[in-house]
N, C-alpha and C. Protein backbone atom coordinates (compact mmCIF):
# COMPACT_ATOMS: atom_id res chain seq x y z
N UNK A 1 -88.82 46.70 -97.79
CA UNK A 1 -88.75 47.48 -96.56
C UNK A 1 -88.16 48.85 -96.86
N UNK A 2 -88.62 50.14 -96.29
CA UNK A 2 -88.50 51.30 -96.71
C UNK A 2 -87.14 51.33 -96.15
N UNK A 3 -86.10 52.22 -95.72
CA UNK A 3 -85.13 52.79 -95.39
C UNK A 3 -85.52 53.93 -94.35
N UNK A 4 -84.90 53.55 -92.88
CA UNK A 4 -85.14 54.08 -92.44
C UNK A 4 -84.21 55.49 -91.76
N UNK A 5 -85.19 56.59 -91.44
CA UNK A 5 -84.36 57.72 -91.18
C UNK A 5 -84.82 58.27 -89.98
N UNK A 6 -83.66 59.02 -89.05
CA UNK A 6 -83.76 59.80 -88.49
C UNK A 6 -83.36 61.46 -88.47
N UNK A 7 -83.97 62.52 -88.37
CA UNK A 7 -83.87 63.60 -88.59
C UNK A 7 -82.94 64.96 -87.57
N UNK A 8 -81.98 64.99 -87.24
CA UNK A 8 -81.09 65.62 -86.22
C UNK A 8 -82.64 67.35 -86.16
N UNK A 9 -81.55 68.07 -85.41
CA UNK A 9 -82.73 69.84 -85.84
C UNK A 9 -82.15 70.04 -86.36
N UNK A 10 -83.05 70.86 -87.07
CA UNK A 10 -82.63 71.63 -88.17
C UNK A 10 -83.25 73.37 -88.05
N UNK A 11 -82.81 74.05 -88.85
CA UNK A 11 -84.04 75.07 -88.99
C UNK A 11 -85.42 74.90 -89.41
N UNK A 12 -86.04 75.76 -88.81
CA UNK A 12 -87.45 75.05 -89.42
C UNK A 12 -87.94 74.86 -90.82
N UNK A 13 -87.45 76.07 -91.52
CA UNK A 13 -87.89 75.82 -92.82
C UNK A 13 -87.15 74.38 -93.53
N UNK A 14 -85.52 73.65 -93.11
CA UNK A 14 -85.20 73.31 -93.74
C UNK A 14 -85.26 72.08 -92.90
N UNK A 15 -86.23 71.92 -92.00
CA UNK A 15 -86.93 71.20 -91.68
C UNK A 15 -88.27 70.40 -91.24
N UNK A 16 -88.82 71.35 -92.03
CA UNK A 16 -90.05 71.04 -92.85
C UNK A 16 -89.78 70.46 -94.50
N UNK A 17 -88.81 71.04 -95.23
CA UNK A 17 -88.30 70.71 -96.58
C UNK A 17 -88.20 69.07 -96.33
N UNK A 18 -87.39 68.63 -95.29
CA UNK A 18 -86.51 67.21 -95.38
C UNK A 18 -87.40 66.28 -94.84
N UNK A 19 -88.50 66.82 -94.17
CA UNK A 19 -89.40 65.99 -93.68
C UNK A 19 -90.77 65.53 -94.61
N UNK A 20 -91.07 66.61 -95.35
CA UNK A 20 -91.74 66.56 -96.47
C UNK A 20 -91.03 65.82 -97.55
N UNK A 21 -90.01 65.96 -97.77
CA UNK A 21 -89.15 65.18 -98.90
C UNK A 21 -89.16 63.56 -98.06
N UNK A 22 -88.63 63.36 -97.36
CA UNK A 22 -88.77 61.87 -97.11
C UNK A 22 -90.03 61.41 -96.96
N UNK A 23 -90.98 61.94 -96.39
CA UNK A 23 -92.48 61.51 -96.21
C UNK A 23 -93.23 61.42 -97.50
N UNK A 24 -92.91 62.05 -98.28
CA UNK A 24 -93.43 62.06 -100.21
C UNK A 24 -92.45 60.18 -100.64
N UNK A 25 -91.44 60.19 -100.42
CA UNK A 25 -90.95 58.56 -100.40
C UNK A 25 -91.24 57.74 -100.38
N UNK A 26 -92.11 56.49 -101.06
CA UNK A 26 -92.45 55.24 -100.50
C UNK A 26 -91.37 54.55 -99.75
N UNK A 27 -90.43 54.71 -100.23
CA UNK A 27 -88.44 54.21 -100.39
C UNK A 27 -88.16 54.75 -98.89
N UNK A 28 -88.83 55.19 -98.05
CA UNK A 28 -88.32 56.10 -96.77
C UNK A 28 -89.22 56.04 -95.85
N UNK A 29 -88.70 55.81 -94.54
CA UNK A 29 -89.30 56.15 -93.52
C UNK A 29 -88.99 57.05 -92.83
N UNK A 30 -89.49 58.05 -92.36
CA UNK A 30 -88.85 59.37 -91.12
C UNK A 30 -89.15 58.48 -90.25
N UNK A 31 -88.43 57.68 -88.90
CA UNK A 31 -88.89 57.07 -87.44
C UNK A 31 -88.88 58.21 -86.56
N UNK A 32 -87.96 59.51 -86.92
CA UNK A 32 -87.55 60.58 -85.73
C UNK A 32 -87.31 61.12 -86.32
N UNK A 33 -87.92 63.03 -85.91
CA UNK A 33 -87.24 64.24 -86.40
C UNK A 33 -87.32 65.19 -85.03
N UNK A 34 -86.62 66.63 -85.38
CA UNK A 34 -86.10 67.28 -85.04
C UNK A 34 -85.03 66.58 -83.21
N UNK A 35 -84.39 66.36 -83.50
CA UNK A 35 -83.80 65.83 -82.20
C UNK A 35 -82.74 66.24 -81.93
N UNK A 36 -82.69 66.90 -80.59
CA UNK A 36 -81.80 67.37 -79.89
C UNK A 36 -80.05 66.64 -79.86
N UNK A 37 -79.03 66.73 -79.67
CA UNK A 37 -78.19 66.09 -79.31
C UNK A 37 -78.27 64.34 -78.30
N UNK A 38 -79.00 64.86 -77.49
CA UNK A 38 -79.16 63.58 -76.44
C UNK A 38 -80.04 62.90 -77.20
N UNK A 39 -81.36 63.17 -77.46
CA UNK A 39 -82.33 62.48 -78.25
C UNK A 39 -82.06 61.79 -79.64
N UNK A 40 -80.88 62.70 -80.12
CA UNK A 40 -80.74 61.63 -81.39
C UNK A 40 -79.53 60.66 -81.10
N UNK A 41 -79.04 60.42 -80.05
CA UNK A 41 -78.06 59.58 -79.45
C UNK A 41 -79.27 58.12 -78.87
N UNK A 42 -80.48 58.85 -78.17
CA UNK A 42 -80.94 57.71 -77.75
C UNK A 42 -81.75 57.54 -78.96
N UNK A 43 -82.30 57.59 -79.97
CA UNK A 43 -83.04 57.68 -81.00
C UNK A 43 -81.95 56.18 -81.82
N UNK A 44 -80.97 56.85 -82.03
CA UNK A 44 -80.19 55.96 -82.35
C UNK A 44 -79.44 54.80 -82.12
N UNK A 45 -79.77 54.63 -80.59
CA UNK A 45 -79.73 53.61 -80.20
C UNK A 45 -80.72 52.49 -79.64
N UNK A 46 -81.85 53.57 -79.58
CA UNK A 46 -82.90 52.80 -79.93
C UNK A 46 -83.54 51.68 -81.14
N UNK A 47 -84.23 52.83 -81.97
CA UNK A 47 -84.54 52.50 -83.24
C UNK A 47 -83.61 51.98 -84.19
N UNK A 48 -81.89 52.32 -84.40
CA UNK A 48 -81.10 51.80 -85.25
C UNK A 48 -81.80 51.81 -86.72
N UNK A 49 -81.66 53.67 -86.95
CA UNK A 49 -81.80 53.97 -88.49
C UNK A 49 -80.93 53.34 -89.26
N UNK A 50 -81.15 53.61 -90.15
CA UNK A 50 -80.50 53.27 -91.43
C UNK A 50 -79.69 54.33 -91.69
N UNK A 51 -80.02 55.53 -92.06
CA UNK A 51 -79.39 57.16 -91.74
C UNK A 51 -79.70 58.05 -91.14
N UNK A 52 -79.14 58.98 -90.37
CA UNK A 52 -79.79 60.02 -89.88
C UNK A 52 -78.79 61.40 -90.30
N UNK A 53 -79.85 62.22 -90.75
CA UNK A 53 -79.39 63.58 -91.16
C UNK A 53 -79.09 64.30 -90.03
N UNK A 54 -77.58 64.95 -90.14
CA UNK A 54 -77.36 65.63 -89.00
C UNK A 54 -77.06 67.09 -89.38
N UNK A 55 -77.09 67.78 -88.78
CA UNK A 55 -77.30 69.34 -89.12
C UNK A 55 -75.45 69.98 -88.79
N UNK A 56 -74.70 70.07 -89.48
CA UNK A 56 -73.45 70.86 -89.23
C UNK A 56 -73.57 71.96 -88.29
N UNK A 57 -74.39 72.63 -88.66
CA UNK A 57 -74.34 74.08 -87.42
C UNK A 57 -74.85 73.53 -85.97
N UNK A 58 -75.36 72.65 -86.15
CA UNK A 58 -75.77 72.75 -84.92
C UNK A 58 -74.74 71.72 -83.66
N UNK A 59 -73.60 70.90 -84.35
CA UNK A 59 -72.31 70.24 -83.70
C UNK A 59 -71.62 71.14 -82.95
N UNK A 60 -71.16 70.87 -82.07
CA UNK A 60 -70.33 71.32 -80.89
C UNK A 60 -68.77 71.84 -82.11
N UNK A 61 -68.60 70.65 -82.34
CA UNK A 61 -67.35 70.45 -82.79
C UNK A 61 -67.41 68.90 -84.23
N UNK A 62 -66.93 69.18 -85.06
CA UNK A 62 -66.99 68.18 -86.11
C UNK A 62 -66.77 66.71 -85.70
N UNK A 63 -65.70 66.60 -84.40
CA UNK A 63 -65.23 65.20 -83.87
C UNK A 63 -66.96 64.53 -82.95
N UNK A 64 -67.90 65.74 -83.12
CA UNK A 64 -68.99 64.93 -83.01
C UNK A 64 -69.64 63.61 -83.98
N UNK A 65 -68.77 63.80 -84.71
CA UNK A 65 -69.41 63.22 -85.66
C UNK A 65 -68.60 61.47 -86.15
N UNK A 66 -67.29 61.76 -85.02
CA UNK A 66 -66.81 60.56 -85.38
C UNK A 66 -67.27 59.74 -83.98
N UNK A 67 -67.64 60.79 -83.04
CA UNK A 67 -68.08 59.53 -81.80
C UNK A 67 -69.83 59.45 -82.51
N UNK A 68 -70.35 59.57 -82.93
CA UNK A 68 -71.45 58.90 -83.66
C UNK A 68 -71.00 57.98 -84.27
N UNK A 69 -70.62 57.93 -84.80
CA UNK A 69 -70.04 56.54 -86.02
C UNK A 69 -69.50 55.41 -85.36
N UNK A 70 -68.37 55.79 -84.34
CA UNK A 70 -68.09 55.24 -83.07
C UNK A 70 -68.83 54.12 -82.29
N UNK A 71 -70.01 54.76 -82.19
CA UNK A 71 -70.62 54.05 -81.01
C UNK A 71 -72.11 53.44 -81.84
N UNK A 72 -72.20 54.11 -83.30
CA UNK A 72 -73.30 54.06 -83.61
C UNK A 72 -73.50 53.38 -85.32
N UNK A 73 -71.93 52.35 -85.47
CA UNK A 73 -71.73 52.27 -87.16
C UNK A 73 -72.65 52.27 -88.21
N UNK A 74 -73.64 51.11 -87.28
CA UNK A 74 -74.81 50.42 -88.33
C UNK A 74 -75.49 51.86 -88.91
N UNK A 75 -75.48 52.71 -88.40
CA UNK A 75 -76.06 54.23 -89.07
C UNK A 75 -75.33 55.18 -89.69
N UNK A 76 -76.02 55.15 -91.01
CA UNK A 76 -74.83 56.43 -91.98
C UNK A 76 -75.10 57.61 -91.69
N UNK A 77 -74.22 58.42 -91.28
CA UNK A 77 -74.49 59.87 -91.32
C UNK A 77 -74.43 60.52 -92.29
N UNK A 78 -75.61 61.51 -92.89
CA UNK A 78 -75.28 62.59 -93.64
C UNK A 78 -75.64 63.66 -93.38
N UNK A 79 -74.32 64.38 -93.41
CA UNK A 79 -74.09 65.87 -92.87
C UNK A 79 -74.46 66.71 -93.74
N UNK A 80 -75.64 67.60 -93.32
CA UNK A 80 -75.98 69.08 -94.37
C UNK A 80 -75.15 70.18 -93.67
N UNK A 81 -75.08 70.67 -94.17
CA UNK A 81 -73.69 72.45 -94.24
C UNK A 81 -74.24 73.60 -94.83
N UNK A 82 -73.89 74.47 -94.11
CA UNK A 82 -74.01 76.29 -95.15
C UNK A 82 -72.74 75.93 -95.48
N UNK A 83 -72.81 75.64 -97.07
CA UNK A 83 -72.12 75.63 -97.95
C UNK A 83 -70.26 74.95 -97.39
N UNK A 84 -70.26 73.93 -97.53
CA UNK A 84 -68.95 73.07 -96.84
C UNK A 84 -67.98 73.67 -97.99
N UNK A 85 -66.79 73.28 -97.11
CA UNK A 85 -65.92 73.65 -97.98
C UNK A 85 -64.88 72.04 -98.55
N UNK A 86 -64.47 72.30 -99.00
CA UNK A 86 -63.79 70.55 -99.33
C UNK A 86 -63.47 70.30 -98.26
N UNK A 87 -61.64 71.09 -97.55
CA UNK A 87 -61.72 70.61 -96.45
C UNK A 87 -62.64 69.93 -95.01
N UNK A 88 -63.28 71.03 -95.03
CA UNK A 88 -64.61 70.57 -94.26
C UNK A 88 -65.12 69.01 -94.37
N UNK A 89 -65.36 69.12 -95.35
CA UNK A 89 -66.08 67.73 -96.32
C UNK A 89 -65.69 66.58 -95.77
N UNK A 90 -64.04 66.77 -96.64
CA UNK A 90 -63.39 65.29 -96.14
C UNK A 90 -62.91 65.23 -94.76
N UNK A 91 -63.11 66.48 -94.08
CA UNK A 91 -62.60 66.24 -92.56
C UNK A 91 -64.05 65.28 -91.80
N UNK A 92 -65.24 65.40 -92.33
CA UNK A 92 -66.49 64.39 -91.78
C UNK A 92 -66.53 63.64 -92.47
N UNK A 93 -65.77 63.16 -93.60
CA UNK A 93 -65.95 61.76 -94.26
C UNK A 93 -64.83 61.10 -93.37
N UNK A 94 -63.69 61.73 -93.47
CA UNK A 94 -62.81 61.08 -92.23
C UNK A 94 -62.72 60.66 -90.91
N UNK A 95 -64.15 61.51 -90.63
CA UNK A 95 -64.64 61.25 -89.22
C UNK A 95 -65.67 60.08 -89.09
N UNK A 96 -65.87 59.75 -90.43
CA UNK A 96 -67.46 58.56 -90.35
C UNK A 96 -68.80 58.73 -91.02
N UNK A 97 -68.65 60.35 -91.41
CA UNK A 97 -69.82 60.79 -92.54
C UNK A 97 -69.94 60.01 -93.49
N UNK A 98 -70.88 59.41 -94.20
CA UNK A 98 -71.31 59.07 -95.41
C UNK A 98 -71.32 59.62 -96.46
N UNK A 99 -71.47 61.58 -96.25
CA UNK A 99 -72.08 62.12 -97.10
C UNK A 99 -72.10 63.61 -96.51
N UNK A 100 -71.57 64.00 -96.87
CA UNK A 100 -71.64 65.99 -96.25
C UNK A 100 -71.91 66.91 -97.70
N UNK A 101 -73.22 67.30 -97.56
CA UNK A 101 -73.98 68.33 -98.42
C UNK A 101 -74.02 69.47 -97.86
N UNK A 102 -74.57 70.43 -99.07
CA UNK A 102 -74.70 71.62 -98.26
C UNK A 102 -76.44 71.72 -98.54
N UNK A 103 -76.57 72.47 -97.49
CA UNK A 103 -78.16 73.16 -97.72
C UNK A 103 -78.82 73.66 -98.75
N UNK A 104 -78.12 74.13 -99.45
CA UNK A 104 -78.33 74.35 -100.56
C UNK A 104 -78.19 73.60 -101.74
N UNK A 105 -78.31 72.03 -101.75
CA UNK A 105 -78.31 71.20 -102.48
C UNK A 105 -79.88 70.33 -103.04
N UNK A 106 -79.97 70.69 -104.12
CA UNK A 106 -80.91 69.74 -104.99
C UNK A 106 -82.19 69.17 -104.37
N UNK A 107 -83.17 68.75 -104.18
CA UNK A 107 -84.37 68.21 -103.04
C UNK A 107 -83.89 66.48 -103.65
N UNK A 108 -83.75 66.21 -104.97
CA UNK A 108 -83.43 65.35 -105.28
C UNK A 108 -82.10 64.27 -105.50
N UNK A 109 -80.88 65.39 -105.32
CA UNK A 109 -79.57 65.15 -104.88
C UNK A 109 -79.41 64.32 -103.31
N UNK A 110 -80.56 65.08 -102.68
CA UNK A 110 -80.37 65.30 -100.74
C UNK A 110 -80.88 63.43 -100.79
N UNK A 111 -82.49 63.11 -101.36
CA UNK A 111 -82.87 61.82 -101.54
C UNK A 111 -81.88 60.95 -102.47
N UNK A 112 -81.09 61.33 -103.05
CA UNK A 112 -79.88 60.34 -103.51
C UNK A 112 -78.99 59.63 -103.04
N UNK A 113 -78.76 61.14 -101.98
CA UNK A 113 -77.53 60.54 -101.19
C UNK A 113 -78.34 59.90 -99.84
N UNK A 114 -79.22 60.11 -99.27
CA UNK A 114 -80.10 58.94 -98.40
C UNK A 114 -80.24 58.14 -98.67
N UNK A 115 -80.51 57.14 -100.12
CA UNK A 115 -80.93 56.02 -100.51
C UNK A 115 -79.31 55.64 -101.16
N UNK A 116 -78.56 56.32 -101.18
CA UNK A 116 -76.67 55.52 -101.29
C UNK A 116 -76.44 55.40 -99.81
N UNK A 117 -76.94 56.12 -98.95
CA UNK A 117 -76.49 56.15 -97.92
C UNK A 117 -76.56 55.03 -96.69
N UNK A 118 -78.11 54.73 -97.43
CA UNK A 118 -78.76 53.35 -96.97
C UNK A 118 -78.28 52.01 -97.29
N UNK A 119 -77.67 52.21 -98.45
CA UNK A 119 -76.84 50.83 -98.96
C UNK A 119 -75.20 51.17 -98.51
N UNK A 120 -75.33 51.78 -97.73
CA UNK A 120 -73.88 51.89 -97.16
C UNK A 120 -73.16 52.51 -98.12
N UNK A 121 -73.36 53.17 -99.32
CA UNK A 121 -72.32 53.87 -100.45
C UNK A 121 -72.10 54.93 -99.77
N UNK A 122 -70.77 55.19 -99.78
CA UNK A 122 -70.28 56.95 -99.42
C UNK A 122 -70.17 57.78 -100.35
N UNK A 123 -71.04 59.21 -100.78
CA UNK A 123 -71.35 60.03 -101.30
C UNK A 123 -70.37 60.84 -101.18
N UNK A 124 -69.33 61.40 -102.50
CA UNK A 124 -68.31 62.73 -102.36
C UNK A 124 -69.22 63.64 -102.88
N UNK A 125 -68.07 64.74 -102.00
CA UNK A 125 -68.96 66.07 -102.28
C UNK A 125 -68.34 66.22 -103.78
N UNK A 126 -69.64 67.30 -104.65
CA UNK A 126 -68.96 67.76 -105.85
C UNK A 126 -69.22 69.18 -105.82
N UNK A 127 -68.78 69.88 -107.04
CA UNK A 127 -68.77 71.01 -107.76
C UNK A 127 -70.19 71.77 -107.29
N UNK A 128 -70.17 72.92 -106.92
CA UNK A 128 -71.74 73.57 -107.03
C UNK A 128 -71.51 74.95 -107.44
N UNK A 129 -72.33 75.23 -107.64
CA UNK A 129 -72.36 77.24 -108.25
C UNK A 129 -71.11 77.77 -108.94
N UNK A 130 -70.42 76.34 -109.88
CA UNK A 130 -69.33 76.83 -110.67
C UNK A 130 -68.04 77.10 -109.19
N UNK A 131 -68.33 76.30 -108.41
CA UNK A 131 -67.06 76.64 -107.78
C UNK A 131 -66.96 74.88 -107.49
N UNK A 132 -65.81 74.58 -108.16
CA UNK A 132 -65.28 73.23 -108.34
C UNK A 132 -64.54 73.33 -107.17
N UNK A 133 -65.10 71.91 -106.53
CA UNK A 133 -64.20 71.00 -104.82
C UNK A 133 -62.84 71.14 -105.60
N UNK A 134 -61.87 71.47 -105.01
CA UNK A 134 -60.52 71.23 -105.43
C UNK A 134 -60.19 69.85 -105.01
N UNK A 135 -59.35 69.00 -106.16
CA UNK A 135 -58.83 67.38 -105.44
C UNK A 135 -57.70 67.65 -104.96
N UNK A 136 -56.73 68.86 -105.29
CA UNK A 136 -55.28 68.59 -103.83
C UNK A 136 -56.20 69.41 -102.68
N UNK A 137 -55.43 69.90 -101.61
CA UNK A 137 -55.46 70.36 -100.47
C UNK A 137 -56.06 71.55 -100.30
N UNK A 138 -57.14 71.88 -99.70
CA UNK A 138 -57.34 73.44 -99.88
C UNK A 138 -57.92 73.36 -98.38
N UNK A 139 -57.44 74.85 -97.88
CA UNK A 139 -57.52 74.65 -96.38
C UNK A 139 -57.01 74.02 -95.32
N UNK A 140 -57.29 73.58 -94.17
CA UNK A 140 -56.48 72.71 -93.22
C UNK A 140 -56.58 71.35 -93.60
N UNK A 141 -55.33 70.60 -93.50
CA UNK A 141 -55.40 69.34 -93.85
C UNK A 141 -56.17 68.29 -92.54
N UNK A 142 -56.85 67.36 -93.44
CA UNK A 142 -58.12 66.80 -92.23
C UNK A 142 -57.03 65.89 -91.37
N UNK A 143 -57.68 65.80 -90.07
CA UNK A 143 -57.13 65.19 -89.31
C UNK A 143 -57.79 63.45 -89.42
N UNK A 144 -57.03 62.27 -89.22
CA UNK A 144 -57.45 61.21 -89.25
C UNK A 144 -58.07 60.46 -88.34
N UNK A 145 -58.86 59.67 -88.80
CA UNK A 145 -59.92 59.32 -87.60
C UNK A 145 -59.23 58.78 -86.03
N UNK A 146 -57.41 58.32 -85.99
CA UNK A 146 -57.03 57.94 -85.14
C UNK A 146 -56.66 59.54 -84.55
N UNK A 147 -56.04 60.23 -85.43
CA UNK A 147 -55.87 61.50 -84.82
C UNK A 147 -56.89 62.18 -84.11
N UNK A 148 -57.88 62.34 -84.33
CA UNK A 148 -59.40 62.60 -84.06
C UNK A 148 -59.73 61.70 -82.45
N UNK A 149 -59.30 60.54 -82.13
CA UNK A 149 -59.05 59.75 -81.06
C UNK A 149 -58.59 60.33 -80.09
N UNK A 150 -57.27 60.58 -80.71
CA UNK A 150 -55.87 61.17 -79.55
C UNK A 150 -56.52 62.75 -78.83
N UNK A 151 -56.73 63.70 -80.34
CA UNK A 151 -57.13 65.12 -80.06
C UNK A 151 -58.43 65.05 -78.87
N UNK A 152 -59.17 63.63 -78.49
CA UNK A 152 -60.40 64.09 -77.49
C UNK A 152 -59.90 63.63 -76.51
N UNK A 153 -58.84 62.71 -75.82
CA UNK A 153 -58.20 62.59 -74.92
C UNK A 153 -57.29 63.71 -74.71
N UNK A 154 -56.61 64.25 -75.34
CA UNK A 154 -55.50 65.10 -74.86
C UNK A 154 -56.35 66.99 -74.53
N UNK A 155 -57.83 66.74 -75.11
CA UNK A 155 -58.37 67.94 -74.76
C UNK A 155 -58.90 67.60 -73.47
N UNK A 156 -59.26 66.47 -72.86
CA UNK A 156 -59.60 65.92 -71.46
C UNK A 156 -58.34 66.63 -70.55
N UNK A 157 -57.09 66.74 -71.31
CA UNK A 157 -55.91 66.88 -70.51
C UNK A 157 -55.51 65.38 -69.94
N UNK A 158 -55.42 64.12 -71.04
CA UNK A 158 -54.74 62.93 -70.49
C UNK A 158 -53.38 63.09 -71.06
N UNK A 159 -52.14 62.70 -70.32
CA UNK A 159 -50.76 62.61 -70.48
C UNK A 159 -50.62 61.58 -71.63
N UNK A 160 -49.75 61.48 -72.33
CA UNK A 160 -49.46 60.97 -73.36
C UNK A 160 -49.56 59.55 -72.77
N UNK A 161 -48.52 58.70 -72.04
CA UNK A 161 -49.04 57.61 -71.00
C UNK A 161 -50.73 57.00 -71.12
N UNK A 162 -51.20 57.79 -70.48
CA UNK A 162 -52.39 57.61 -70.25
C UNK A 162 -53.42 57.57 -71.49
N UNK A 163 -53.04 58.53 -72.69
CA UNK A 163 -53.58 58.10 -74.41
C UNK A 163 -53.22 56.91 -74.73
N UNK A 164 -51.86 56.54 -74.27
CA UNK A 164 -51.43 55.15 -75.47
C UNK A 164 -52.28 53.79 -74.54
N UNK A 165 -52.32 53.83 -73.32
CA UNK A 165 -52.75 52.57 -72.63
C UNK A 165 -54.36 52.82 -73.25
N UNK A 166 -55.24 53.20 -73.02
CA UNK A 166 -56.23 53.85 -73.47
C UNK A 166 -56.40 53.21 -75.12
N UNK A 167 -55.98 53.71 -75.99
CA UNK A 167 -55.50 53.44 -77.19
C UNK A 167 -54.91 51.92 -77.62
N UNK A 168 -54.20 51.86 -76.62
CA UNK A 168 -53.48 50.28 -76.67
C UNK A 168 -52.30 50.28 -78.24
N UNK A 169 -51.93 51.68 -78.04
CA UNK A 169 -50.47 52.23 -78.90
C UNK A 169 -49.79 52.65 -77.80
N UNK A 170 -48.20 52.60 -78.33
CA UNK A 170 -47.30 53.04 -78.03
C UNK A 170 -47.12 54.00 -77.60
N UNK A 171 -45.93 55.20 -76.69
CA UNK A 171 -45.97 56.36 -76.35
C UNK A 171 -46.22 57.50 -77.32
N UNK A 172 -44.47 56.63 -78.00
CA UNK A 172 -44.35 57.19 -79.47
C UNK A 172 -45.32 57.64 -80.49
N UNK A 173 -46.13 56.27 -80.63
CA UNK A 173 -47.25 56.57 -81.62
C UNK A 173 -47.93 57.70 -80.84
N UNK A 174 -48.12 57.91 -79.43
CA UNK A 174 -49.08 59.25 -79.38
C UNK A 174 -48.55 60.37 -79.75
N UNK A 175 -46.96 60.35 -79.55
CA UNK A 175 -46.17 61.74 -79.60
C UNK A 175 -46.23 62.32 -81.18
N UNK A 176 -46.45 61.06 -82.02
CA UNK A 176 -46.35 60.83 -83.16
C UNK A 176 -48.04 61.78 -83.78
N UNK A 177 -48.85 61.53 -83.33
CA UNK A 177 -49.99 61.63 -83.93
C UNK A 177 -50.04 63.08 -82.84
N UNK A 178 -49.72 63.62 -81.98
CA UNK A 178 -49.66 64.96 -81.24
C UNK A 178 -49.62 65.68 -82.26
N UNK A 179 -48.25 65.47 -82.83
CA UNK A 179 -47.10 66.09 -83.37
C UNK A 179 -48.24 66.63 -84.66
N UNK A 180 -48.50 65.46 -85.66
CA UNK A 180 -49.15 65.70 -86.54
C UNK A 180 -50.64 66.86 -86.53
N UNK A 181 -50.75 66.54 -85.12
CA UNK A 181 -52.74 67.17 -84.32
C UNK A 181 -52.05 68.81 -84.16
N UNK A 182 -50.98 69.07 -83.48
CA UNK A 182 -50.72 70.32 -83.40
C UNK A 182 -50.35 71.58 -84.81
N UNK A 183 -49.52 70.37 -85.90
CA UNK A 183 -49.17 70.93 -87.27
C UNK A 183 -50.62 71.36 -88.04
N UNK A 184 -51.64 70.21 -87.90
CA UNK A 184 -52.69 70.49 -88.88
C UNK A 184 -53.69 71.92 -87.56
N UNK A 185 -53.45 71.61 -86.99
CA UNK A 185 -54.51 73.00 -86.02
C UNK A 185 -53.65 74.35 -86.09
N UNK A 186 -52.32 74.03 -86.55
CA UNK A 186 -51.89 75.38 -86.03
C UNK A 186 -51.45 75.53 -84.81
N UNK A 187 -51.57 74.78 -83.64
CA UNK A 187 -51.22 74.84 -82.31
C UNK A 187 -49.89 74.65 -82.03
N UNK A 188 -49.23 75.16 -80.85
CA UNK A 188 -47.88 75.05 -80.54
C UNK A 188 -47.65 74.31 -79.53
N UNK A 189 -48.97 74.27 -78.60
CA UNK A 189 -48.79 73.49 -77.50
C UNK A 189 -50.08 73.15 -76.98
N UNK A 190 -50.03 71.83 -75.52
CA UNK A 190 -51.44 71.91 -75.82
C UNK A 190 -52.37 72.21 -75.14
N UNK A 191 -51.36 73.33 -74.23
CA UNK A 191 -52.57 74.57 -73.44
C UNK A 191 -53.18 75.21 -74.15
N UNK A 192 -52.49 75.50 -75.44
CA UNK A 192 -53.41 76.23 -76.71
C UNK A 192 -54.32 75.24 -76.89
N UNK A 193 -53.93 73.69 -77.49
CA UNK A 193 -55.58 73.26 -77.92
C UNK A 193 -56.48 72.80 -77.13
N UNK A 194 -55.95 73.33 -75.37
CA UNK A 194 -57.26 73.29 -74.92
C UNK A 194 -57.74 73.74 -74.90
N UNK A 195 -57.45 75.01 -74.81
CA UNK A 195 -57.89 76.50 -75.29
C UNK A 195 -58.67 76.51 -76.21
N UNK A 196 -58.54 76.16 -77.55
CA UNK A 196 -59.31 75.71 -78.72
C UNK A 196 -60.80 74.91 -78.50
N UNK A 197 -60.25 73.84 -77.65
CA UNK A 197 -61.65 73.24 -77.48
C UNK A 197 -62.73 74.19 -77.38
């Protein structure tokens, strides 16, 4: 049985590339391409790919990517990028990504990480154009998938109270994981990160 895929939008050229590359596949099925936000939500809960390629530029916000995973496990995401940066990277592997490439990656790299992606392997990003992923910290430190939780309730504007029942943690633990959500954004308070939203 082939492996099946769904295709988020993309640009056209680099979506014609990914559609042609999986359709050249015996190993692959395209079930869905170019799909809107809503459409690849019902796409995916329809059909229940195997992976679906999602387009970085075209996310609201990166924590899109952990309510996919969320609601949608049985499907690996892999995220293409103008050129990710590590941080970046591991901030959507932390969110539920499988796999965050950049656009500018390999035709045969891109089908690698679809067919690891399909066996559930998670793909790290590596080295490209002589500019080596750094392994300590570079950039903002990623926020964790529970942090990532808290940060979409408290941008709703829910009271700390109202996160932990929700959550089914403690006060503490929310004040706790605030604390941490405001240090890694830079924020002081969280009229600023609604602001941010």
């Amino acid at each position: 049985m082939p492996a099946t895929v769904a295709l988020a939008r993309f640009e056209d050229l680099i979506a014609r590339g990914l559609t042609a590359l999986i359709d050249d596949d015996p190993n692959l099925e395209l079930v869905a391409a170019d799909l809107d936000a809503e459409r690849l939500r019902a796409t995916l809960r329809r059909q229940v790919p195997d992976v679906a390629l999602l387009n970085y530029g075209s996310l609201i916000t990166p924590f899109e990517v952990h309510e996919l995973h969320a609601a949608h496990p049985q499907t690996r995401l892999v995220v293409l990028a103008n050129g990710p940066t590590a941080a970046e990277a591991n901030q959507l592997l932390t969110f539920g990504a499988t796999a965050c490439l950049s656009k500018q990656t390999q035709a045969r790299d891109v089908l690698n990480a679809i067919h690891l992606a399909s066996r559930g392997l998670q793909v790290l990003p590596r080295a490209t154009a002589g500019e080596p992923l750094a392994v300590g910290p570079t950039g903002p430190e990623p926020l964790t998938a529970r942090e990532g939780d808290v940060l979409a309730l408290l941008q709703e504007g829910r009271s700390n109270a109202q996160i932990a029942v929700q959550l089914q943690v403690g006060v503490e633990t929310v004040r706790t994981h605030a604390r941490n959500i405001y240090r890694k954004l830079g924020v002081r308070t969280r009229r600023e990160l609604i602001r941010r939203a």
